[in-house]
N, C-alpha and C. Protein backbone atom coordinates (compact mmCIF):
# COMPACT_ATOMS: atom_id res chain seq x y z
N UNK A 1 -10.58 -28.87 -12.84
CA UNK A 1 -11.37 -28.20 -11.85
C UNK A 1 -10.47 -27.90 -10.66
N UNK A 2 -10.64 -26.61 -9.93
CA UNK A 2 -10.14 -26.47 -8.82
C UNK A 2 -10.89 -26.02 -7.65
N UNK A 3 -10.54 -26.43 -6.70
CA UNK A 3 -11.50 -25.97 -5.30
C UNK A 3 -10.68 -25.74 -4.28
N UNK A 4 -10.56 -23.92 -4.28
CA UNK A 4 -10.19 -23.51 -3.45
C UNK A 4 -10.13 -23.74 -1.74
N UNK A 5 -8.69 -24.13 -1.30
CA UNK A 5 -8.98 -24.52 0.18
C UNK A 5 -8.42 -23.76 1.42
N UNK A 6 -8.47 -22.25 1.02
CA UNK A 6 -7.85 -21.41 1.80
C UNK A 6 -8.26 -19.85 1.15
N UNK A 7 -8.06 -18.95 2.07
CA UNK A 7 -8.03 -17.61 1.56
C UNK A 7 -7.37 -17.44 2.47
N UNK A 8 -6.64 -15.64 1.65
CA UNK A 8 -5.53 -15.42 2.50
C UNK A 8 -5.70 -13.76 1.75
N UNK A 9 -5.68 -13.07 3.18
CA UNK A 9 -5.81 -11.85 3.23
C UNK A 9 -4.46 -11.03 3.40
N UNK A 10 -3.95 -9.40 2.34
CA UNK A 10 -3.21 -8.55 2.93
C UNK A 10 -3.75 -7.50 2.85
N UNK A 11 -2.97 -6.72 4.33
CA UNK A 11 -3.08 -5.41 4.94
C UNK A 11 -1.97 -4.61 4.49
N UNK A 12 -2.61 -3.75 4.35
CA UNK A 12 -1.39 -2.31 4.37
C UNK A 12 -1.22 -1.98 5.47
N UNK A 13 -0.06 -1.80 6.24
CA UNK A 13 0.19 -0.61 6.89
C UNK A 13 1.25 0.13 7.22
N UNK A 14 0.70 1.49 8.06
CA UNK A 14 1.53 2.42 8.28
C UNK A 14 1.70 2.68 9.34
N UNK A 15 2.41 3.92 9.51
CA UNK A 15 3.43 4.62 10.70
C UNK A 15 3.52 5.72 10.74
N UNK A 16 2.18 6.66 11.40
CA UNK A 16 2.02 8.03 10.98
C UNK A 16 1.08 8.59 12.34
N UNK A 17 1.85 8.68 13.27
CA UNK A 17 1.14 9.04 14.52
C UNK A 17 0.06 10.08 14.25
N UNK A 18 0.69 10.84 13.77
CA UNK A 18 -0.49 12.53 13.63
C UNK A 18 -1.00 12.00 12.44
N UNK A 19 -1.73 11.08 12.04
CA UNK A 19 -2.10 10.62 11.01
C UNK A 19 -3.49 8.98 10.98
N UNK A 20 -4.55 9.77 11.93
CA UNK A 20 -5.18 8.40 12.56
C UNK A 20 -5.72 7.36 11.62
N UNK A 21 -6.13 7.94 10.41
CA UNK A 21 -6.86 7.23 9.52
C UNK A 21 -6.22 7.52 7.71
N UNK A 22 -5.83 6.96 7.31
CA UNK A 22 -5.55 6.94 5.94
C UNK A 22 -5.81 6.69 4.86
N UNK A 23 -6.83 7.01 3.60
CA UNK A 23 -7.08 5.85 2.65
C UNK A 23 -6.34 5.99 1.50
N UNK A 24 -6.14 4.99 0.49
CA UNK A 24 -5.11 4.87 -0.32
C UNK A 24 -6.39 4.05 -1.33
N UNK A 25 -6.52 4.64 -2.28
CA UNK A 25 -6.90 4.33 -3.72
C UNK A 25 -6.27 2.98 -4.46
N UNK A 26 -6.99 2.05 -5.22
CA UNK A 26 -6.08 0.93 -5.99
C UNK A 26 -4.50 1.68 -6.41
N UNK A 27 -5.31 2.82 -6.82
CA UNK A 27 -3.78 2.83 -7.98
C UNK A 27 -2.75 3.75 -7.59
N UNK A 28 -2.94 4.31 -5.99
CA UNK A 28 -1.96 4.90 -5.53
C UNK A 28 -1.52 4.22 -4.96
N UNK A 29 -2.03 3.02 -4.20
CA UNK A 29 -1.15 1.76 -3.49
C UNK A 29 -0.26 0.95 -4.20
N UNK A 30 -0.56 1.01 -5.63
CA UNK A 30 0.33 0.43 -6.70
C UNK A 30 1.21 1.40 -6.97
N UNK A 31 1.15 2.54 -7.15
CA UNK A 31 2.32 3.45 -6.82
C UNK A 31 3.19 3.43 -5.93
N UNK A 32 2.68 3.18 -4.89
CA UNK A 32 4.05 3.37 -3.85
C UNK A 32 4.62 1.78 -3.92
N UNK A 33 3.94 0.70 -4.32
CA UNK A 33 4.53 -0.46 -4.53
C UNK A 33 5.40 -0.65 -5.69
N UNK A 34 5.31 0.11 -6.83
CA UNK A 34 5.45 0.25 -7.77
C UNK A 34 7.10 1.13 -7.64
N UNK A 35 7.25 2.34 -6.64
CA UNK A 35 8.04 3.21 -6.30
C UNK A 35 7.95 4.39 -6.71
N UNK A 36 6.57 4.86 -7.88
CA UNK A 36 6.52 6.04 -7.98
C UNK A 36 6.00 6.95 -7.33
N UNK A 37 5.27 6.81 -6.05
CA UNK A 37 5.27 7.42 -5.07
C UNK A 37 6.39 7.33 -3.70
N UNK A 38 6.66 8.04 -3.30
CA UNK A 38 8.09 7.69 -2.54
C UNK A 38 7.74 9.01 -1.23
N UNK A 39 6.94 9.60 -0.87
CA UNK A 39 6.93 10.45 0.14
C UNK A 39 5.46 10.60 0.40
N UNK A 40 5.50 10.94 1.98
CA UNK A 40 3.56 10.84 2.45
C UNK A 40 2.91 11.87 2.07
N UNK A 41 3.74 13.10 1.58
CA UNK A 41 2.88 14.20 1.56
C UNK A 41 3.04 14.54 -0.10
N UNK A 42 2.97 13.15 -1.49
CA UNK A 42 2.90 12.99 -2.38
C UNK A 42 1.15 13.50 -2.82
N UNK A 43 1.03 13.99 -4.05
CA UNK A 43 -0.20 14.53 -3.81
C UNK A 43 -1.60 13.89 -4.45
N UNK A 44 -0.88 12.62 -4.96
CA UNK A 44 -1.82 11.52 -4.82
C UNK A 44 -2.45 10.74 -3.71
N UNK A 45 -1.60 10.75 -2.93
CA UNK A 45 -2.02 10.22 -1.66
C UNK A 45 -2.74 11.51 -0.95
N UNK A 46 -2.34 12.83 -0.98
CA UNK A 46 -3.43 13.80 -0.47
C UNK A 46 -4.87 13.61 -1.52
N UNK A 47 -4.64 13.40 -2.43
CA UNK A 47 -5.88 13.55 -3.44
C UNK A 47 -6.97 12.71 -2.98
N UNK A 48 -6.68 11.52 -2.30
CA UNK A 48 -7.26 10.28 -1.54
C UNK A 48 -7.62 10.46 -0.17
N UNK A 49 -7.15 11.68 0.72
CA UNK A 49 -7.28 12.14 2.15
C UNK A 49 -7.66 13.43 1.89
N UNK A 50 -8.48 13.81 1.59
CA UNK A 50 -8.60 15.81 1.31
C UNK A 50 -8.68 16.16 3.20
N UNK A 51 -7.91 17.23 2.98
CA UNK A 51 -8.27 17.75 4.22
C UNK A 51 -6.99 17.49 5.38
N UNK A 52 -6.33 16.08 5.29
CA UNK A 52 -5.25 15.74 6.39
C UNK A 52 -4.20 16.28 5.93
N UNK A 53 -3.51 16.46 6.54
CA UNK A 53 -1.99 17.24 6.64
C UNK A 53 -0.98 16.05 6.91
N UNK A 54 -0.62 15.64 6.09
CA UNK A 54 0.11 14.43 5.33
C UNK A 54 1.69 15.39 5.27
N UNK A 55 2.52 14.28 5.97
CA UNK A 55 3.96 15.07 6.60
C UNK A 55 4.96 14.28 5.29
N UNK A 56 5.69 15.27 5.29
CA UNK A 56 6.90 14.88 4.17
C UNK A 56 8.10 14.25 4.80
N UNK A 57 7.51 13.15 4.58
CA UNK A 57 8.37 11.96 5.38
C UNK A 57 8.67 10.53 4.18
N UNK A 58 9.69 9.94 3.75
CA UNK A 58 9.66 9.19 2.73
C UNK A 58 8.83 7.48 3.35
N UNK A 59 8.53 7.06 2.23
CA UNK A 59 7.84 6.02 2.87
C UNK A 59 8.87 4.77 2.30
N UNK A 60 8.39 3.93 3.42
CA UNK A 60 9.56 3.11 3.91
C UNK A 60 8.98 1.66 3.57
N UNK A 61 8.81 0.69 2.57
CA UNK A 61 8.04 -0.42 2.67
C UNK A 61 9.00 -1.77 3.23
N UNK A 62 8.11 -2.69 3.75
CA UNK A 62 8.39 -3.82 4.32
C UNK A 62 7.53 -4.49 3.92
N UNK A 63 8.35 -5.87 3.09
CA UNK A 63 7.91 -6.72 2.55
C UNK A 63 8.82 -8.15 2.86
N UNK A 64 7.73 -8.92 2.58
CA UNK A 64 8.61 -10.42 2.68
C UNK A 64 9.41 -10.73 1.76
N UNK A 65 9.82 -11.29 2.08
CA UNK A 65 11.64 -11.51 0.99
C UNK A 65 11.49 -13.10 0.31
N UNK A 66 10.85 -14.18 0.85
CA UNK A 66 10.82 -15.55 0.24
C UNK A 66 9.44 -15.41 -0.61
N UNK A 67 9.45 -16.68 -1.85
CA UNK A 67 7.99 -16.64 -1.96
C UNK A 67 6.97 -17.26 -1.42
N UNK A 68 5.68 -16.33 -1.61
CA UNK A 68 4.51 -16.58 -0.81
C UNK A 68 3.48 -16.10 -2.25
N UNK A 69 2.34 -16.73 -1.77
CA UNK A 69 1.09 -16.84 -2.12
C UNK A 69 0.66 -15.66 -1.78
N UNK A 70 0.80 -14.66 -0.38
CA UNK A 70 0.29 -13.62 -1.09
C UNK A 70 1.50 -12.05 -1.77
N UNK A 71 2.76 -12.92 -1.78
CA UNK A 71 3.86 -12.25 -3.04
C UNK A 71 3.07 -11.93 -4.12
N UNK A 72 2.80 -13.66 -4.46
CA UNK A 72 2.14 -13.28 -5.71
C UNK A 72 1.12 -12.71 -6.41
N UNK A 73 0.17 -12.08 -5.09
CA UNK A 73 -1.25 -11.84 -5.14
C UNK A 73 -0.99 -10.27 -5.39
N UNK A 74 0.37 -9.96 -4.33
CA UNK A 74 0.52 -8.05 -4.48
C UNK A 74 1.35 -8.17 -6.06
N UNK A 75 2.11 -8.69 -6.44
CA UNK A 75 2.44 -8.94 -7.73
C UNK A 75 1.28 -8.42 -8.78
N UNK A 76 0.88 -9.70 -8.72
CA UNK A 76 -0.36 -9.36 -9.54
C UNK A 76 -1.36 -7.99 -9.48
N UNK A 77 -1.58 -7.50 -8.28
CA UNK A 77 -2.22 -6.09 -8.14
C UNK A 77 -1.30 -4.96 -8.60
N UNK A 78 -0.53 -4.73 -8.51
CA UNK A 78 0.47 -3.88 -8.94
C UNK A 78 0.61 -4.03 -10.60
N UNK A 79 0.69 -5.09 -11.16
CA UNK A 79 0.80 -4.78 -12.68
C UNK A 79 0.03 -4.46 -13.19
């Protein structure tokens, strides 16, 4: 038996001044984690924003480098 004694939440984010609000789909966020999305104005990520004018700018991720608990949690979402 186990009994959970913590939760632990992650955020995405970004860096897109002309860009106030963004949404990103499960499986386009696994894309760009993944690396097959690699630029903002990719048209999966428009397919998820209709309408914003999404700048061709490459996207840049920052991630933690030791392991963590929630490493393993984006791990797991991505496969």
């Amino acid at each position: 038996m186990s009994i959970p004694i913590a939760v632990s939440a992650i955020a995405l984010a970004y860096n897109l001044p002309d860009v106030p609000e963004l949404k990103l789909s499960r499986t386009t966020s696994a894309d760009i984690f993944l690396g097959k999305i690699t630029t903002w104005d990719d048209p999966r990520i428009a397919a998820d924003n209709p309408g914003v004018e999404l700048p061709e700018l490459p996207i840049r991720l920052v991630v933690r480098a030791d392991a963590s608990g929630e490493s393993m949690i984006l791990t797991g979402f991505v496969a």
